[in-house]
PDB file of N, CA and C in Angstrom:
ATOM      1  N   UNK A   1      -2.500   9.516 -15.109  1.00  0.00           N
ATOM      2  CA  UNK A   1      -2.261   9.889 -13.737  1.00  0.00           C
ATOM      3  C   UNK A   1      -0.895  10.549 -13.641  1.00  0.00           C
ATOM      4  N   UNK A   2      -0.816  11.590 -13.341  1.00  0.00           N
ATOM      5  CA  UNK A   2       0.418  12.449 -12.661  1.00  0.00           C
ATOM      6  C   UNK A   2       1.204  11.878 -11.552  1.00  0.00           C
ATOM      7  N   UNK A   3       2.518  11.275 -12.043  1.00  0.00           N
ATOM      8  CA  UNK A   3       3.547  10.949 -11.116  1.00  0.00           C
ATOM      9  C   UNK A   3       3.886  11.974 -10.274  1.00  0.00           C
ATOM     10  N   UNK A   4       3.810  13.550 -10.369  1.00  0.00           N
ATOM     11  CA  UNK A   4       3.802  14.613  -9.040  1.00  0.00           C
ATOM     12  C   UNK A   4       2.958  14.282  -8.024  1.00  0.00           C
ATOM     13  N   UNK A   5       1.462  13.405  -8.326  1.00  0.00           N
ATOM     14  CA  UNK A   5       0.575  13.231  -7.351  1.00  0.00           C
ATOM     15  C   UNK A   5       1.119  12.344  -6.344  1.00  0.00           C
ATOM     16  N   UNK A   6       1.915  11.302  -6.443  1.00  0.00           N
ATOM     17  CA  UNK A   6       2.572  10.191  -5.649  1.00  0.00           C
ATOM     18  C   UNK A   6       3.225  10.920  -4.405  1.00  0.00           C
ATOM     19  N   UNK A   7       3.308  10.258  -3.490  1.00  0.00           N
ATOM     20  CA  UNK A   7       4.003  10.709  -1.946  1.00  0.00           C
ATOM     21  C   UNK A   7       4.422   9.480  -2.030  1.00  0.00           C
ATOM     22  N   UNK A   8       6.112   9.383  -1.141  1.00  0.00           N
ATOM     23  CA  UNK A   8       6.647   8.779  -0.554  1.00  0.00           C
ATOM     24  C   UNK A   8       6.169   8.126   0.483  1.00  0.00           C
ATOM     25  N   UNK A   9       6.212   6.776   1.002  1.00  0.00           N
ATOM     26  CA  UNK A   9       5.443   7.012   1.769  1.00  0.00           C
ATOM     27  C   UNK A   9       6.779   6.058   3.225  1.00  0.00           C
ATOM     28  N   UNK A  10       7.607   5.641   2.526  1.00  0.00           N
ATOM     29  CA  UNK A  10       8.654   4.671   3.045  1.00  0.00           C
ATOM     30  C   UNK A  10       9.508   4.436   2.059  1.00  0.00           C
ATOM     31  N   UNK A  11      10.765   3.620   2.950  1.00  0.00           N
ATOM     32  CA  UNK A  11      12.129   3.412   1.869  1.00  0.00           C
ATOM     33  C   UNK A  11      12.094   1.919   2.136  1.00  0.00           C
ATOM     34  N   UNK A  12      12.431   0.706   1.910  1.00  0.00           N
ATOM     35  CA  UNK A  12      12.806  -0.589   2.043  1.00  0.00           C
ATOM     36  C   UNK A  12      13.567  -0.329   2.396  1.00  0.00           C
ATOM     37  N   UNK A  13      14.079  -1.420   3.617  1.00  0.00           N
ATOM     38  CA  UNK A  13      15.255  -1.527   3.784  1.00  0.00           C
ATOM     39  C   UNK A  13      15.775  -3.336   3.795  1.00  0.00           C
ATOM     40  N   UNK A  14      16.907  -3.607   4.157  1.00  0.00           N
ATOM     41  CA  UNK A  14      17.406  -4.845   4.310  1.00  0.00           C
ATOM     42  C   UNK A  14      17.235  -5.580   4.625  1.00  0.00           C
ATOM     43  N   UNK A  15      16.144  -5.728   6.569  1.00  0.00           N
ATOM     44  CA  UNK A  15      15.764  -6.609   6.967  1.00  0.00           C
ATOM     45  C   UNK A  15      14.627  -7.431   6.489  1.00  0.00           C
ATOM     46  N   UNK A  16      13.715  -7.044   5.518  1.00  0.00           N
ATOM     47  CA  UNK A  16      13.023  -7.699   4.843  1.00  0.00           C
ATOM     48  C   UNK A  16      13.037  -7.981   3.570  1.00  0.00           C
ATOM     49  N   UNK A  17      14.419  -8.150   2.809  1.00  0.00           N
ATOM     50  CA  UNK A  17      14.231  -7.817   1.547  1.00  0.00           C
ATOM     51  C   UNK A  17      13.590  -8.834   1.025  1.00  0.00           C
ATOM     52  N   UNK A  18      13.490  -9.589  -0.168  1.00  0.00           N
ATOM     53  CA  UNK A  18      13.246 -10.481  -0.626  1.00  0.00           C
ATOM     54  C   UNK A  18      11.125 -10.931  -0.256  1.00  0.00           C
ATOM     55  N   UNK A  19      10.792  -9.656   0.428  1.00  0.00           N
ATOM     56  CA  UNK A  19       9.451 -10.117   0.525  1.00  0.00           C
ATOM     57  C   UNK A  19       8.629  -9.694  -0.137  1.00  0.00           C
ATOM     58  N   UNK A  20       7.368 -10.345  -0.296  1.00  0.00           N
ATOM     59  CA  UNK A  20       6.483  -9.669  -1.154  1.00  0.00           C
ATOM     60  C   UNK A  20       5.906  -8.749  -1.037  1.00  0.00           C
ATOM     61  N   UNK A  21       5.666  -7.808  -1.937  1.00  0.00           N
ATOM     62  CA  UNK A  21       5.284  -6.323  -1.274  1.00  0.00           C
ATOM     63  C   UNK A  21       3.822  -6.157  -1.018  1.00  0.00           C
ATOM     64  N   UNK A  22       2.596  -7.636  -1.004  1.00  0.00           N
ATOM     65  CA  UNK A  22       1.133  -7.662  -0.532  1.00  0.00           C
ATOM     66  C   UNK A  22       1.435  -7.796   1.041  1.00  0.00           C
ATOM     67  N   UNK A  23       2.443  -9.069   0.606  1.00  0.00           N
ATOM     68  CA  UNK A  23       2.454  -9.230   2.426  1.00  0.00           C
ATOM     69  C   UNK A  23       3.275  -8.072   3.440  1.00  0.00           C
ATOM     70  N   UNK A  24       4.162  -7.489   3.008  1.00  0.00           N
ATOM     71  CA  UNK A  24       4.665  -6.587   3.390  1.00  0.00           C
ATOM     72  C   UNK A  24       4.183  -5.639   3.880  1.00  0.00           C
ATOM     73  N   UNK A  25       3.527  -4.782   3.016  1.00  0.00           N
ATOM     74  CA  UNK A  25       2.149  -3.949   2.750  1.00  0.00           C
ATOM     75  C   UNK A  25       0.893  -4.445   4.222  1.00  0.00           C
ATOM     76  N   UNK A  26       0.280  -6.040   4.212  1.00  0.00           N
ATOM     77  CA  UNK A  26      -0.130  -5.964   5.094  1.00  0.00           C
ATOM     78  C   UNK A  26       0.153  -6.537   6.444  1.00  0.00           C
ATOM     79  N   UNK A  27       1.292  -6.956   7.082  1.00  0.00           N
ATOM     80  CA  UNK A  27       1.688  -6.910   8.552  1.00  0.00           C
ATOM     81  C   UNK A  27       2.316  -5.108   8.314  1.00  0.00           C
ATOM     82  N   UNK A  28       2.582  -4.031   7.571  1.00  0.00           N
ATOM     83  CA  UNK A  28       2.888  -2.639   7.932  1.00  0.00           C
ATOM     84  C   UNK A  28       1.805  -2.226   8.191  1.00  0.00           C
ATOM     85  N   UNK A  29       0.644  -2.244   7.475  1.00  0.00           N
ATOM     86  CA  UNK A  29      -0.936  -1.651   7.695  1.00  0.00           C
ATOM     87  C   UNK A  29      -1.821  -2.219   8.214  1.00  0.00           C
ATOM     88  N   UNK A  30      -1.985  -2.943   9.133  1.00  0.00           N
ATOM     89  CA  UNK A  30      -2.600  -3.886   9.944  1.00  0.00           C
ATOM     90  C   UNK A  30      -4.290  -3.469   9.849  1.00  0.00           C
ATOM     91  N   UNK A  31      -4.771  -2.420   9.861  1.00  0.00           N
ATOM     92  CA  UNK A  31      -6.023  -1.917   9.712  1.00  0.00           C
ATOM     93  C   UNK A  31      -6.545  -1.689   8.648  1.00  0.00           C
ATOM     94  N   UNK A  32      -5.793  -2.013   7.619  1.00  0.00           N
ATOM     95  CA  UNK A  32      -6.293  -2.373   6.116  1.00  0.00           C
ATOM     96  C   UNK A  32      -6.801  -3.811   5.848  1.00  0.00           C
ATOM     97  N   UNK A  33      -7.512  -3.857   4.905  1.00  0.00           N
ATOM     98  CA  UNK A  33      -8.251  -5.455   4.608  1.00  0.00           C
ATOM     99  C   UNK A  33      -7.032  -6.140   3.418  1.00  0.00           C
ATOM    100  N   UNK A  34      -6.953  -7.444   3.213  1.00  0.00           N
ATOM    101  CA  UNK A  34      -5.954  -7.460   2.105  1.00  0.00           C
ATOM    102  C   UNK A  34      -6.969  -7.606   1.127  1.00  0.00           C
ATOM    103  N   UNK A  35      -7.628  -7.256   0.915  1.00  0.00           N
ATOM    104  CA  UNK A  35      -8.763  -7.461   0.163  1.00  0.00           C
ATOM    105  C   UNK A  35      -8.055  -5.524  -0.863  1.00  0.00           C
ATOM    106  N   UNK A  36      -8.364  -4.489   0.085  1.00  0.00           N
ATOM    107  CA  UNK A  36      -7.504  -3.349  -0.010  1.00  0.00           C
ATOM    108  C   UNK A  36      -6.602  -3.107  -0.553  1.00  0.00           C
ATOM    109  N   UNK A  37      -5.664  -3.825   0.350  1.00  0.00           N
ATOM    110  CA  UNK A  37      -4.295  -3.703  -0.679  1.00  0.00           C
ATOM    111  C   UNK A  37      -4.304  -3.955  -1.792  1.00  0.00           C
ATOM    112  N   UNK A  38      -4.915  -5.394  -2.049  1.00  0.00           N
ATOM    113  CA  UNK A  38      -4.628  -6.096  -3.599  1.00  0.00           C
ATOM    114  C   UNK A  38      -5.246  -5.192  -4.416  1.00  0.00           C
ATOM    115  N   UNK A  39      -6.208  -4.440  -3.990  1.00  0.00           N
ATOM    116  CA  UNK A  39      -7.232  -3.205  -4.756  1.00  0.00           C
ATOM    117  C   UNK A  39      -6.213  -2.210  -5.428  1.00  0.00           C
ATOM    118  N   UNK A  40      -5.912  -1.887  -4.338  1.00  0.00           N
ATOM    119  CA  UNK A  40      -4.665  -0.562  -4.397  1.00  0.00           C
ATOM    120  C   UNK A  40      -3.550  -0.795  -5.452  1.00  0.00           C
ATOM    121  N   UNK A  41      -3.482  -2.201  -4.588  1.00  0.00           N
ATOM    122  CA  UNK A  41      -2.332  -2.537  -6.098  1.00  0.00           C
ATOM    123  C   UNK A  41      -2.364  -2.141  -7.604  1.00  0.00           C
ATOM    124  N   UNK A  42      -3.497  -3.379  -7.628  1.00  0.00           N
ATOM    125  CA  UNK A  42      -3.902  -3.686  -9.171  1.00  0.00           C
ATOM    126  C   UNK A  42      -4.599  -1.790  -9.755  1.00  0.00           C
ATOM    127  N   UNK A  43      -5.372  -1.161  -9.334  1.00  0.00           N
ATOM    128  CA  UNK A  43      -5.062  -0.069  -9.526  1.00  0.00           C
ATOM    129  C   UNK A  43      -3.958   1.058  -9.521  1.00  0.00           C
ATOM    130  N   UNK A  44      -2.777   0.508  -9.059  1.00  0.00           N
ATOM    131  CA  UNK A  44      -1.639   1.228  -9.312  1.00  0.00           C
ATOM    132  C   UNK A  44      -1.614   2.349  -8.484  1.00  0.00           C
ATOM    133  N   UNK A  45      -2.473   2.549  -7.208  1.00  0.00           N
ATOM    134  CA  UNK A  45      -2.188   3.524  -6.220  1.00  0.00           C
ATOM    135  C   UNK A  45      -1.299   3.369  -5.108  1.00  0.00           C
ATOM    136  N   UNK A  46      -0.105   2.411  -5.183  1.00  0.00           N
ATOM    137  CA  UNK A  46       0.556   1.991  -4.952  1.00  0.00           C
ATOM    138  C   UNK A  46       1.777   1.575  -5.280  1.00  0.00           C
ATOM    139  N   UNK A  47       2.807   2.004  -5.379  1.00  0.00           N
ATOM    140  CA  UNK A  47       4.354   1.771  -6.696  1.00  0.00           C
ATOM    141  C   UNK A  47       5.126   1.470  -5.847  1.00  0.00           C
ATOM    142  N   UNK A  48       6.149   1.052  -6.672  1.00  0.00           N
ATOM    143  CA  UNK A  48       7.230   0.613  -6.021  1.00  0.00           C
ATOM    144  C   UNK A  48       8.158   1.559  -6.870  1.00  0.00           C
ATOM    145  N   UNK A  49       9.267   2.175  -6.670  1.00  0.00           N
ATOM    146  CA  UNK A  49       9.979   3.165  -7.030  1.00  0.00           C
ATOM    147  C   UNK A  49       9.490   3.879  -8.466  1.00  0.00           C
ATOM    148  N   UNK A  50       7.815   3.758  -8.447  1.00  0.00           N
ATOM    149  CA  UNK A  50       7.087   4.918  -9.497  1.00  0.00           C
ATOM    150  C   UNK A  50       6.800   4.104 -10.267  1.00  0.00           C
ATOM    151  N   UNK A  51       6.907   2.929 -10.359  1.00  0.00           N
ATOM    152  CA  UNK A  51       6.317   1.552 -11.244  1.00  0.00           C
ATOM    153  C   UNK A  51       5.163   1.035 -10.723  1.00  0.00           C
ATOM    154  N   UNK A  52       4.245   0.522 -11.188  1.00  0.00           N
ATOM    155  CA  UNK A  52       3.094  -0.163 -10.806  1.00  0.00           C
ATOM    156  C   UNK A  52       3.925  -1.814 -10.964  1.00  0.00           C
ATOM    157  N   UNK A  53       3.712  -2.148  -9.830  1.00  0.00           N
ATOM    158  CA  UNK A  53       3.809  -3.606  -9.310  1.00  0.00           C
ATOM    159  C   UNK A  53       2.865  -4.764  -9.086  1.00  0.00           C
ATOM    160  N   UNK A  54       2.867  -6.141  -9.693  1.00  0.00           N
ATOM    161  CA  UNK A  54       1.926  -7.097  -8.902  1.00  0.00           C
ATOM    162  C   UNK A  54       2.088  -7.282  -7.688  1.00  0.00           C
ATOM    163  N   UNK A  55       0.461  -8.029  -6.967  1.00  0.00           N
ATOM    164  CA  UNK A  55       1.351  -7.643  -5.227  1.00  0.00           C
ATOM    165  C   UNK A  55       2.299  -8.935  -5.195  1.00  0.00           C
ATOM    166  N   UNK A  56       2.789 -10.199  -6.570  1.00  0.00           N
ATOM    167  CA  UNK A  56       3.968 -11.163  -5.847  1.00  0.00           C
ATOM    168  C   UNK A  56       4.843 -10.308  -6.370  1.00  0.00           C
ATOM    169  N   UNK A  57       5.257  -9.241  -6.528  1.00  0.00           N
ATOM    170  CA  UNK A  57       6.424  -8.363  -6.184  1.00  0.00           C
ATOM    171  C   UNK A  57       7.487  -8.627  -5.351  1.00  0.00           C
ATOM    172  N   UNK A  58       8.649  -9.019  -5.619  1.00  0.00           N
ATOM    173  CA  UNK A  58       9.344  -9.503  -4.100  1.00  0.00           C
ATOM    174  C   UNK A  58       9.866  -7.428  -4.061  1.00  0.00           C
ATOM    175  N   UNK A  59      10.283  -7.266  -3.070  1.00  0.00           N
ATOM    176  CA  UNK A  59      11.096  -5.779  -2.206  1.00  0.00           C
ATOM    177  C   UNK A  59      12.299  -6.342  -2.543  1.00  0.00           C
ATOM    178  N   UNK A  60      13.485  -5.142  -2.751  1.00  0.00           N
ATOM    179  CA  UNK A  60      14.855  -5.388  -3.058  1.00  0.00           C
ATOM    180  C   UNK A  60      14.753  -4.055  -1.783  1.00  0.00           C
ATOM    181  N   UNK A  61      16.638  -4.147  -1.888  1.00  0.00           N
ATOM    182  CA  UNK A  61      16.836  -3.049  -0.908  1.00  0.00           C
ATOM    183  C   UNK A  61      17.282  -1.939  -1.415  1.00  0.00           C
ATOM    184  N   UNK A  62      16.217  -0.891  -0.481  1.00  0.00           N
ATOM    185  CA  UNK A  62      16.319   0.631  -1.304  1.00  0.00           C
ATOM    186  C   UNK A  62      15.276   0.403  -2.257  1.00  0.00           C
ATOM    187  N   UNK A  63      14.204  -0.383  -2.145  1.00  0.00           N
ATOM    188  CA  UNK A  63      13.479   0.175  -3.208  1.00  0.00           C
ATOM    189  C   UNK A  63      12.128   1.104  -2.393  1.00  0.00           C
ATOM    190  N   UNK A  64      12.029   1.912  -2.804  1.00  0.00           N
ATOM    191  CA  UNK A  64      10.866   3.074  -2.468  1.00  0.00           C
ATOM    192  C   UNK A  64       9.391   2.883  -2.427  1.00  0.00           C
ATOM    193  N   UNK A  65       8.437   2.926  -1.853  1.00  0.00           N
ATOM    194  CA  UNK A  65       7.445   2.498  -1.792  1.00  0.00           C
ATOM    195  C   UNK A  65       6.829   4.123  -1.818  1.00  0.00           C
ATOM    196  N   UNK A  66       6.093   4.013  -3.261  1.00  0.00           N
ATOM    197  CA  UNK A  66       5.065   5.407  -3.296  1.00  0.00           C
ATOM    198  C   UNK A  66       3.456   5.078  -3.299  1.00  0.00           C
ATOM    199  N   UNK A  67       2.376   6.270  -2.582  1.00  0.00           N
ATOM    200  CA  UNK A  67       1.205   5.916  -2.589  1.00  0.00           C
ATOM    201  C   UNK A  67       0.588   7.340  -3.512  1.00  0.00           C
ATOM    202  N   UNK A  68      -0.610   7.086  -3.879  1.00  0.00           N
ATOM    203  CA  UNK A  68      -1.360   8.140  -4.442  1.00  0.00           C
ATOM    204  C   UNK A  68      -2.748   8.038  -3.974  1.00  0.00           C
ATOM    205  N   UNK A  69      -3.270   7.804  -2.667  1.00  0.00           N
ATOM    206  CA  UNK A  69      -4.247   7.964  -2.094  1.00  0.00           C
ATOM    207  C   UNK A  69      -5.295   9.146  -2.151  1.00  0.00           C
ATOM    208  N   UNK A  70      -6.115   9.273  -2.878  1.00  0.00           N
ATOM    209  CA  UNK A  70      -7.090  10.283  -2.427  1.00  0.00           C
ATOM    210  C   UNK A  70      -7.566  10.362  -0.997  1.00  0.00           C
ATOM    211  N   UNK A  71      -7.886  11.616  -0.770  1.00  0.00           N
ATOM    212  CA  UNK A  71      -8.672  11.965   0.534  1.00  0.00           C
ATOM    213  C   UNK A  71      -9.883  11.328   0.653  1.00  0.00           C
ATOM    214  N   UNK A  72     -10.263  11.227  -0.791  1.00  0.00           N
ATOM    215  CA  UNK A  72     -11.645  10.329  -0.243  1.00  0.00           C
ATOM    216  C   UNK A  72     -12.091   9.049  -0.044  1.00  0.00           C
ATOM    217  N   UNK A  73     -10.755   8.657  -0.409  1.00  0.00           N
ATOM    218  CA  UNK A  73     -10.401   7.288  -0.509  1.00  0.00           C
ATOM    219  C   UNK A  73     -10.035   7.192   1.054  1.00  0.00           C
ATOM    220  N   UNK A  74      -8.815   7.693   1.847  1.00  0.00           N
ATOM    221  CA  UNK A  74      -8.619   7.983   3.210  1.00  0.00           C
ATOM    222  C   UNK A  74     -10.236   7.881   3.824  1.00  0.00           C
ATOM    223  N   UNK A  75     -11.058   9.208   3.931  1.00  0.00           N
ATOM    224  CA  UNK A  75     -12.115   8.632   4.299  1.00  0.00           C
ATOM    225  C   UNK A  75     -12.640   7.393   4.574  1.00  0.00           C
ATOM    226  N   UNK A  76     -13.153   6.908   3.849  1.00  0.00           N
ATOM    227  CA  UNK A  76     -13.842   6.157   2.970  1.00  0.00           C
ATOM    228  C   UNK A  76     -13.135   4.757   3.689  1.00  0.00           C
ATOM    229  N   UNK A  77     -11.985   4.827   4.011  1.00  0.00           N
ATOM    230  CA  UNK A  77     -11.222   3.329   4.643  1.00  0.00           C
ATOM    231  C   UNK A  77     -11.827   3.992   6.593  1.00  0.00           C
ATOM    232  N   UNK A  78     -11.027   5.070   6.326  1.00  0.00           N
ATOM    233  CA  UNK A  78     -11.695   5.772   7.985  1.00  0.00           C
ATOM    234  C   UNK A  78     -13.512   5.426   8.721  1.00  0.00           C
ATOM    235  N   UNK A  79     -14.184   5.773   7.303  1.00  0.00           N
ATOM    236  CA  UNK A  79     -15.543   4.428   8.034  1.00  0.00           C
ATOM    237  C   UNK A  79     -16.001   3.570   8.129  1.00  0.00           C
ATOM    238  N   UNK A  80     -14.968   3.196   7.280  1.00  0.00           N
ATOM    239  CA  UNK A  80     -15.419   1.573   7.324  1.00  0.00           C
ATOM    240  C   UNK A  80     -14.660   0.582   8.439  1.00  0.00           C
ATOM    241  N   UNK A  81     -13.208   1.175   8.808  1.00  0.00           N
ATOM    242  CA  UNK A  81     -12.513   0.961   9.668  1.00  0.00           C
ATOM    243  C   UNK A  81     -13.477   0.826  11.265  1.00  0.00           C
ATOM    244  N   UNK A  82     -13.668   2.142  11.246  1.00  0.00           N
ATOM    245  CA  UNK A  82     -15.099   2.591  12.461  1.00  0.00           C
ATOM    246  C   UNK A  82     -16.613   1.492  12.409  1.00  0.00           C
ATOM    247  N   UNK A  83     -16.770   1.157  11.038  1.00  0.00           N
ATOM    248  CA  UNK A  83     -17.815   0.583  10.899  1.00  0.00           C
ATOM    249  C   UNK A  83     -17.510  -1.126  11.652  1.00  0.00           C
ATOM    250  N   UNK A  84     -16.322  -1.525  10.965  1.00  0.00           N
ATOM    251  CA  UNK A  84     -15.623  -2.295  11.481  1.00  0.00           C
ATOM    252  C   UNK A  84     -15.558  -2.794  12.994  1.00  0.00           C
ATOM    253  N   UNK A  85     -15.103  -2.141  13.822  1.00  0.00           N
ATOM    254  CA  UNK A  85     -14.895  -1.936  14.904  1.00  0.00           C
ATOM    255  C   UNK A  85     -16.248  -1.646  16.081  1.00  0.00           C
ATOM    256  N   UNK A  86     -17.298  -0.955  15.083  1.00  0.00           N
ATOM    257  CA  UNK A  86     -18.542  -0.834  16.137  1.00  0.00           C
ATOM    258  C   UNK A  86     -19.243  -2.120  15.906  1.00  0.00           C
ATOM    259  N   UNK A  87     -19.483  -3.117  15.077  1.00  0.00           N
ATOM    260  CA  UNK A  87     -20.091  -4.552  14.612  1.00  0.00           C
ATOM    261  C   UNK A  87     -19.289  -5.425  14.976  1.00  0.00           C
ATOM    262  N   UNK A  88     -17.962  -5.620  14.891  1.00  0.00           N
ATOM    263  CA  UNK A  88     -17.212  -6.946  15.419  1.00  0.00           C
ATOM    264  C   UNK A  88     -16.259  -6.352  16.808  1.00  0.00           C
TER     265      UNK A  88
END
C-alpha cells in the first residue's frame, strides 16, 4: 500500500492525550459501528503518524491521525448508515 494514498485527516491535540485511539476514533465518528473502526484498524486504513496501530493505542500530543479510505468503502458505510436509520 502507498503511503501517498493516506490523507490527513486530524492532528491530536492535548486535551485528550493519553486516550485510546478505538475510543477516540469512536465518540469523533459517532455514525460509525465500533465494530468499523476495529476493522479499519486491524487493516491498517487507519495510522497514527503513518504507522499502523492497535486500537489500545494510547494518543500522545501531536500525534497525526491518517486515513486511507476508499470511495467504495465511503459508500458502502453511506448505505448501510441509511440502511441503519430506515429499520431502527
Amino acid at each position: 500500500m502507498k503511503l501517498k494514498a493516506f490523507k490527513r485527516i486530524m492532528i491530536f491535540d492535548r486535551k485528550n492525550s493519553e486516550q485510546r485511539i478505538d475510543n477516540f476514533l469512536i465518540n469523533k465518528f459517532k455514525n460509525l459501528s465500533k465494530i468499523m473502526i476495529y476493522c479499519l484498524l486491524r487493516k491498517g486504513k487507519i495510522r497514527v503518524n503513518l504507522k499502523r496501530v492497535k486500537p489500545k493505542y494510547k494518543l500522545q500530543f501531536e500525534d497525526k491521525i491518517y486515513t486511507n479510505i476508499s470511495s467504495n468503502l465511503k459508500k458502502k458505510l453511506k448505505i448501510i448508515l441509511i440502511l441503519i436509520k430506515y429499520f431502527f
